[in-house]
PDB file of N, CA and C in Angstrom:
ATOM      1  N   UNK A   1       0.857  -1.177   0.000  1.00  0.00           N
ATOM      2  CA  UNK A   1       0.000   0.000   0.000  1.00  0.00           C
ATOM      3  C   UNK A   1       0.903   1.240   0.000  1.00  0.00           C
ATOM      4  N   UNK A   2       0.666   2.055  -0.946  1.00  0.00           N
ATOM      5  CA  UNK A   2       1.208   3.739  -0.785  1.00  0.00           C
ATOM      6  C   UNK A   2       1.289   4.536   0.667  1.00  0.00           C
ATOM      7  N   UNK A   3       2.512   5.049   0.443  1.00  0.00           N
ATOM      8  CA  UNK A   3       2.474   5.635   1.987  1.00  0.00           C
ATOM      9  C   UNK A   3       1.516   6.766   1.681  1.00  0.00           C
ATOM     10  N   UNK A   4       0.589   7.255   1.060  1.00  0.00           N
ATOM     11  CA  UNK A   4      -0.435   8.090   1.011  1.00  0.00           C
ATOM     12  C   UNK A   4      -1.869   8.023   1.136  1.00  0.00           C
ATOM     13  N   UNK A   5      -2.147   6.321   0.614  1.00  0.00           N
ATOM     14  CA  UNK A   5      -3.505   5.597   1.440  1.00  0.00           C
ATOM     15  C   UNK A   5      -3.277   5.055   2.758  1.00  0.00           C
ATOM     16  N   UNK A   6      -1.817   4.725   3.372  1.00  0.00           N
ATOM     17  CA  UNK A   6      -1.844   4.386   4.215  1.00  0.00           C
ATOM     18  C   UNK A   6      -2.032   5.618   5.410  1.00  0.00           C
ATOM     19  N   UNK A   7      -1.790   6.931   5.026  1.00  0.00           N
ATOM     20  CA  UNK A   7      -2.301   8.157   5.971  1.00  0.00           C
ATOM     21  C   UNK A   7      -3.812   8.579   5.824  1.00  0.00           C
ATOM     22  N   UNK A   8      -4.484   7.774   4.260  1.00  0.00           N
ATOM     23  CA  UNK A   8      -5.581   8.863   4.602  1.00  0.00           C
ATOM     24  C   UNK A   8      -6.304   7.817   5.116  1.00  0.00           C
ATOM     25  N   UNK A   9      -5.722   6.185   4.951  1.00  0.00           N
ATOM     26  CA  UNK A   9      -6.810   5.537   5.667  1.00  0.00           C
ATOM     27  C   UNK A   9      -6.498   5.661   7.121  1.00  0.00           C
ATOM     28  N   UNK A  10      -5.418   6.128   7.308  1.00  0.00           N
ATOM     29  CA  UNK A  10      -5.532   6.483   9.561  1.00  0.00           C
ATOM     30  C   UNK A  10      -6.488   7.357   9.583  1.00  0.00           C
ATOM     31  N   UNK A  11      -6.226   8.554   8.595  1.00  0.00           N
ATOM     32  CA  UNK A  11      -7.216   9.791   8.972  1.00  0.00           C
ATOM     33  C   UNK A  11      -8.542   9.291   8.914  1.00  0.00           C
ATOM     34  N   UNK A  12      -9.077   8.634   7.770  1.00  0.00           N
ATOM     35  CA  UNK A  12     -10.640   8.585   8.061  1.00  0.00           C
ATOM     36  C   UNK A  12     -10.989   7.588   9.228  1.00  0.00           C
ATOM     37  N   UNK A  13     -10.088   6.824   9.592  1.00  0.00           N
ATOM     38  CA  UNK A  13     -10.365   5.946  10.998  1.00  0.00           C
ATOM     39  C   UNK A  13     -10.622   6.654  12.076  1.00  0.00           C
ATOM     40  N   UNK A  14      -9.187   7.140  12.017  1.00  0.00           N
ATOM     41  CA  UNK A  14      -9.779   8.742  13.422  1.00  0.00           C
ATOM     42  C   UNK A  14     -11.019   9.555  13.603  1.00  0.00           C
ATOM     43  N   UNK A  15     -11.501   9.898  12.212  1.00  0.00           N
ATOM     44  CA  UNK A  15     -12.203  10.811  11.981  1.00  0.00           C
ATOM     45  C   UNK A  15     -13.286   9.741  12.439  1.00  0.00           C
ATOM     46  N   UNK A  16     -13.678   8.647  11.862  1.00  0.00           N
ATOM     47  CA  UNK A  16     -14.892   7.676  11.862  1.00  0.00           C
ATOM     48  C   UNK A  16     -14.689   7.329  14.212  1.00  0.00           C
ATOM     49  N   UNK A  17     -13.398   7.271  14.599  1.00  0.00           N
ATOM     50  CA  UNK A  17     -13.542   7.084  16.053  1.00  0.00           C
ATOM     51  C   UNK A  17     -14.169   8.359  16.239  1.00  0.00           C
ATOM     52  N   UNK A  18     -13.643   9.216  15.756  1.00  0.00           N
ATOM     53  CA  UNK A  18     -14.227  10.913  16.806  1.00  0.00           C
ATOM     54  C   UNK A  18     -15.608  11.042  16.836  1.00  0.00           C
ATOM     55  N   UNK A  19     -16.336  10.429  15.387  1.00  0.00           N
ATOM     56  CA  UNK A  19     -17.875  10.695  14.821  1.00  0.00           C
ATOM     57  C   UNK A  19     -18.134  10.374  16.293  1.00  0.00           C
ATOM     58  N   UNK A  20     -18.022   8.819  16.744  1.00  0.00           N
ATOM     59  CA  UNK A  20     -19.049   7.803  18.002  1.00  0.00           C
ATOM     60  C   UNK A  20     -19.117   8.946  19.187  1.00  0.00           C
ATOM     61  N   UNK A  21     -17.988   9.767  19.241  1.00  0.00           N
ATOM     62  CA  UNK A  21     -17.944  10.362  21.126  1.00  0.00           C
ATOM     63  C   UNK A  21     -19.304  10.549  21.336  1.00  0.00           C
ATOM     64  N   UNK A  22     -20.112  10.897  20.523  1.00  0.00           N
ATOM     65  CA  UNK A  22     -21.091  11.789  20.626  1.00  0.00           C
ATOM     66  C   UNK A  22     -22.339  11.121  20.197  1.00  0.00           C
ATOM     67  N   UNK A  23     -22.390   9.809  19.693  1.00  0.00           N
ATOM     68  CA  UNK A  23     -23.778   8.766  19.914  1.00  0.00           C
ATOM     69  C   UNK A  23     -24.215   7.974  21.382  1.00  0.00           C
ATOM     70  N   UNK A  24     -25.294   7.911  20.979  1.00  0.00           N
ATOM     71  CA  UNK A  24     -25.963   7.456  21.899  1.00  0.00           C
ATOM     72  C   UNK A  24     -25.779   6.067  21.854  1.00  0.00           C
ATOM     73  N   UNK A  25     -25.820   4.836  23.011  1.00  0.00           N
ATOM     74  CA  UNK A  25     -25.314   3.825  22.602  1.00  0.00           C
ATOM     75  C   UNK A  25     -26.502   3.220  21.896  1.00  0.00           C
ATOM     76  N   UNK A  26     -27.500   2.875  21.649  1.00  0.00           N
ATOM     77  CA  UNK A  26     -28.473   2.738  20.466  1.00  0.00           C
ATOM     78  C   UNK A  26     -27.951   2.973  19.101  1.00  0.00           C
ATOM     79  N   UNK A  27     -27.275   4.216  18.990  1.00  0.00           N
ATOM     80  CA  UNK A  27     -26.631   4.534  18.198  1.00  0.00           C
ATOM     81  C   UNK A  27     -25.551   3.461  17.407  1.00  0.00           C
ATOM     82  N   UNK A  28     -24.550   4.065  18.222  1.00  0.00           N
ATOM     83  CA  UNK A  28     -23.425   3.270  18.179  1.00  0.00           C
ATOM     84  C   UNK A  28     -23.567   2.165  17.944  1.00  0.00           C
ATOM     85  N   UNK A  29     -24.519   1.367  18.801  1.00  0.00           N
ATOM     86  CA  UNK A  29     -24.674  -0.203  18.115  1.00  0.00           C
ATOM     87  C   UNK A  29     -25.424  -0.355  17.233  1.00  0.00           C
ATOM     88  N   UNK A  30     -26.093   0.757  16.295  1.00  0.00           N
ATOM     89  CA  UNK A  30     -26.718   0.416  15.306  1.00  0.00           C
ATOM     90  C   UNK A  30     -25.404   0.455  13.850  1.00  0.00           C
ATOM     91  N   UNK A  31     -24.250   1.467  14.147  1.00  0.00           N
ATOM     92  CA  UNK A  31     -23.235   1.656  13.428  1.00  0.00           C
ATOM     93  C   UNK A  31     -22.077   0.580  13.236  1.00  0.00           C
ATOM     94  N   UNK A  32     -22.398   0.028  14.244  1.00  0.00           N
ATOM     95  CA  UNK A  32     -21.388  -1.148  14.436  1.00  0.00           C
ATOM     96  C   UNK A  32     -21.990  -2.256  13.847  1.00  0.00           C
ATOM     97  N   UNK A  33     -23.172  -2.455  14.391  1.00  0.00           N
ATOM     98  CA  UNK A  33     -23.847  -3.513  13.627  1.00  0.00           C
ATOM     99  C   UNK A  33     -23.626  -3.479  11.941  1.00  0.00           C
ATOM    100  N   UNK A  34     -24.242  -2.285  11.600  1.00  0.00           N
ATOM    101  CA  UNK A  34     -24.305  -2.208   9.993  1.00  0.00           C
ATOM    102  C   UNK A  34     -22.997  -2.340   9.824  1.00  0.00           C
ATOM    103  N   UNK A  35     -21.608  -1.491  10.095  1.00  0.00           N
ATOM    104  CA  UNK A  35     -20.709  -2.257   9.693  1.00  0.00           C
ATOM    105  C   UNK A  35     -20.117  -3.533   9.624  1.00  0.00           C
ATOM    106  N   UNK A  36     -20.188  -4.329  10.672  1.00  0.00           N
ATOM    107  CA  UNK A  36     -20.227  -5.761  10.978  1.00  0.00           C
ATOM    108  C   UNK A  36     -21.006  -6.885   9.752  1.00  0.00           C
ATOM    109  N   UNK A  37     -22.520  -5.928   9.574  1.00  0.00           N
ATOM    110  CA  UNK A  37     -23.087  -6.753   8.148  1.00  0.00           C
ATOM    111  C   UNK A  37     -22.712  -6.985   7.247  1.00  0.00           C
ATOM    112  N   UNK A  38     -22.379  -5.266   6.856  1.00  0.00           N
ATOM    113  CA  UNK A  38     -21.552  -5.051   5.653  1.00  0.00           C
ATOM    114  C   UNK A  38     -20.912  -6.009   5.531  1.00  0.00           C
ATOM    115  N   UNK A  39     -19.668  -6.094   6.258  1.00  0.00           N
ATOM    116  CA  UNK A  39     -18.546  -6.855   5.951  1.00  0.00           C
ATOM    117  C   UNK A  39     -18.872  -8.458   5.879  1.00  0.00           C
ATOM    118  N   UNK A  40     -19.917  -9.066   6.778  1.00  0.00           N
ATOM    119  CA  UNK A  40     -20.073 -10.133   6.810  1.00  0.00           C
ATOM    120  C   UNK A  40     -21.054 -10.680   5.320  1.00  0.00           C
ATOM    121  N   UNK A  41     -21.643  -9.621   5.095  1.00  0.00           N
ATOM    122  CA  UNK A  41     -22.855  -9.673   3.819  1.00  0.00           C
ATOM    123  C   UNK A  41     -22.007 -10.001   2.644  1.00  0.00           C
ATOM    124  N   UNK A  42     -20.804  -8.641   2.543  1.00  0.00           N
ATOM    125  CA  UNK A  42     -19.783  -9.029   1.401  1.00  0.00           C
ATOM    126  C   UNK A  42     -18.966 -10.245   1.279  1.00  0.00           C
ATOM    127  N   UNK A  43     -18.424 -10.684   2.112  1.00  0.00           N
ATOM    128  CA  UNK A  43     -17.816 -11.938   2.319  1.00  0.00           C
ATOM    129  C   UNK A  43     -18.612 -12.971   1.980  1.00  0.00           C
ATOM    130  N   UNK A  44     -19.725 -13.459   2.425  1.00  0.00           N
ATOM    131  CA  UNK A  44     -20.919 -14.406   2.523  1.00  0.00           C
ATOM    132  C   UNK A  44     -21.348 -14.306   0.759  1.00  0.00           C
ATOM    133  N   UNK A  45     -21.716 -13.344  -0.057  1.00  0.00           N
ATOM    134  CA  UNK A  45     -21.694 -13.128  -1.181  1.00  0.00           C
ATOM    135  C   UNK A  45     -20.784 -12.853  -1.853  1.00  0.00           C
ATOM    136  N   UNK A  46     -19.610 -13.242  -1.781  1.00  0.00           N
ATOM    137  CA  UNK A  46     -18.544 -13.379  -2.527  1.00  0.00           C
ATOM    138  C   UNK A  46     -17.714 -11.779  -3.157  1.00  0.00           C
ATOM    139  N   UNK A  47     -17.935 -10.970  -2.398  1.00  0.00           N
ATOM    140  CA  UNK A  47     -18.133  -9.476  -2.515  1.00  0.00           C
ATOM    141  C   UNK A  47     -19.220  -8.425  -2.809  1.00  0.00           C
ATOM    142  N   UNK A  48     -20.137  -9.475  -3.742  1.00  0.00           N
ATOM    143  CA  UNK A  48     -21.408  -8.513  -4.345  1.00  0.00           C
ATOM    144  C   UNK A  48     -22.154  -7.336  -3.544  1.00  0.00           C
ATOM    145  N   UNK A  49     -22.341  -6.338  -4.341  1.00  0.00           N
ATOM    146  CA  UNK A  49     -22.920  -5.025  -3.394  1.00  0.00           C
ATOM    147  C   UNK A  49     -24.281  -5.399  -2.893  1.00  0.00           C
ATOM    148  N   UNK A  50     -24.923  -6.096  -3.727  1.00  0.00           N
ATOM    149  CA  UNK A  50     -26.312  -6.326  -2.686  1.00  0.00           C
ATOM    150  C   UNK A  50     -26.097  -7.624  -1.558  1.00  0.00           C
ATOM    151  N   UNK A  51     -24.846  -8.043  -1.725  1.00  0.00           N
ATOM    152  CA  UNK A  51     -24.749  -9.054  -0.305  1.00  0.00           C
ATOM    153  C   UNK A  51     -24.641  -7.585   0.912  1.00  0.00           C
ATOM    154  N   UNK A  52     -23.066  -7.123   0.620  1.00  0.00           N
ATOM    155  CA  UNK A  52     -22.794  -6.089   1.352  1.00  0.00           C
ATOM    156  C   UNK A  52     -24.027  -4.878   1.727  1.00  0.00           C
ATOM    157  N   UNK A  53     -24.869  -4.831   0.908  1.00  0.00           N
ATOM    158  CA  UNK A  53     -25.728  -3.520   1.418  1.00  0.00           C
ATOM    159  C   UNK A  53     -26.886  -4.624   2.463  1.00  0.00           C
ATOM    160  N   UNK A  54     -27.101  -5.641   2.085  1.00  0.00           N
ATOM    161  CA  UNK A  54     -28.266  -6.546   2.634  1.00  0.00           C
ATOM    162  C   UNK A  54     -27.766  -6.469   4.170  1.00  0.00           C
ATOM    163  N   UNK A  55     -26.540  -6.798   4.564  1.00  0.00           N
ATOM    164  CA  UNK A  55     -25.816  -7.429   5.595  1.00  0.00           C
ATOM    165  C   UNK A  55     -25.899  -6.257   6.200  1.00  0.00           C
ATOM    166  N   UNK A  56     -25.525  -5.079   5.536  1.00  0.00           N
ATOM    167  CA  UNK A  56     -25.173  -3.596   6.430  1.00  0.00           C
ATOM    168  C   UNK A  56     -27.035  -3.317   6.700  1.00  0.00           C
ATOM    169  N   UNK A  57     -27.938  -4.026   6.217  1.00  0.00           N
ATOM    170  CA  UNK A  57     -29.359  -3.335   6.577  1.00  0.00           C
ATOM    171  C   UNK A  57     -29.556  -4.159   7.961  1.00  0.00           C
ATOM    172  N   UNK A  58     -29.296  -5.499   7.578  1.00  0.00           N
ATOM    173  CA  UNK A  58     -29.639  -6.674   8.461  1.00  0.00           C
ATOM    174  C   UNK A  58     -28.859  -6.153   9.843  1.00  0.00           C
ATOM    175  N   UNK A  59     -27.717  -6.348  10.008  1.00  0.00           N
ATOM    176  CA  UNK A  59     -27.309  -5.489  10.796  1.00  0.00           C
ATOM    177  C   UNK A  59     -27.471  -4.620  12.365  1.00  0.00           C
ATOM    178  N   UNK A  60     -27.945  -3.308  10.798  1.00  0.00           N
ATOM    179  CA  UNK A  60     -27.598  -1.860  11.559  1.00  0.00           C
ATOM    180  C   UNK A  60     -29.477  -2.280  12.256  1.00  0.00           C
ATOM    181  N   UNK A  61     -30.099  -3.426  12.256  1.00  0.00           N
ATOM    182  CA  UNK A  61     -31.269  -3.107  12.234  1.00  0.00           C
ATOM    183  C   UNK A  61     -31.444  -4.492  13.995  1.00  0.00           C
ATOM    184  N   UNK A  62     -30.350  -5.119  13.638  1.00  0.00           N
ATOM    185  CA  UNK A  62     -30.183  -6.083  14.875  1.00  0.00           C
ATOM    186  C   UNK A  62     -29.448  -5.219  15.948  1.00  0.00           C
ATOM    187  N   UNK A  63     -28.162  -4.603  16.089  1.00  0.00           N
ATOM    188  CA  UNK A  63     -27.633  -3.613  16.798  1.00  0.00           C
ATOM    189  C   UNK A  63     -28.426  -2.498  16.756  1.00  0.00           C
ATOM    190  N   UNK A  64     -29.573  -1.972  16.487  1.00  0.00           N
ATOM    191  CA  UNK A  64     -30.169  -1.307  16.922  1.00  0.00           C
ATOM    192  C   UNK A  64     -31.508  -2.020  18.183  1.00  0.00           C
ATOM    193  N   UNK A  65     -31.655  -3.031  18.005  1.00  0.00           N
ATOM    194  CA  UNK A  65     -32.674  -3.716  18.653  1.00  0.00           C
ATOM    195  C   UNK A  65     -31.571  -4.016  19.899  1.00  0.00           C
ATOM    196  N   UNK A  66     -30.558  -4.292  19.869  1.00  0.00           N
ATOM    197  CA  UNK A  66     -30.124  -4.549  21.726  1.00  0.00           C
ATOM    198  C   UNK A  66     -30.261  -3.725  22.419  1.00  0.00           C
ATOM    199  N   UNK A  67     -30.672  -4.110  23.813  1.00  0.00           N
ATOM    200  CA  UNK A  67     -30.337  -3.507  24.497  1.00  0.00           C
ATOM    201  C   UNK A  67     -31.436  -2.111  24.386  1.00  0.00           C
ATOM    202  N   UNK A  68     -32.747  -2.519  23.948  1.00  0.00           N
ATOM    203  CA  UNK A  68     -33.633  -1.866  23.873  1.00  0.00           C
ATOM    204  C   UNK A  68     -33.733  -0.636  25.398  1.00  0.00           C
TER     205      UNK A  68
END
């Protein structure tokens, strides 16, 4: 990897930690969840965007239900 994606991908990590200070944990576990789908949706479908968008709905929609 370029030492130039490898800075902007720290920066948007940081930037994506700083977003949470300020959710609610409902929140937060609805963000985590959908990311968690995502990734698990894409994998499970062999990358395809409607695995990945399915997984990030499925998800952000289970981490929003904990912990009601």
């Amino acid at each position: 990897m370029n030492g130039w994606k490898k800075t902007a991908a720290a920066v948007l990590s940081l930037t994506l930690v700083a977003a949470c200070g300020e959710m609610t944990p409902r929140q937060r576990n609805t963000a985590i969840g959908a990311a968690v789908g995502g990734v698990a949706g894409s994998v499970l479908s062999g990358g395809d965007t409607g695995g990945a968008v399915g997984g990030a709905v499925v998800g952000g929609v289970i981490g929003n239900q904990i912990k009601k």
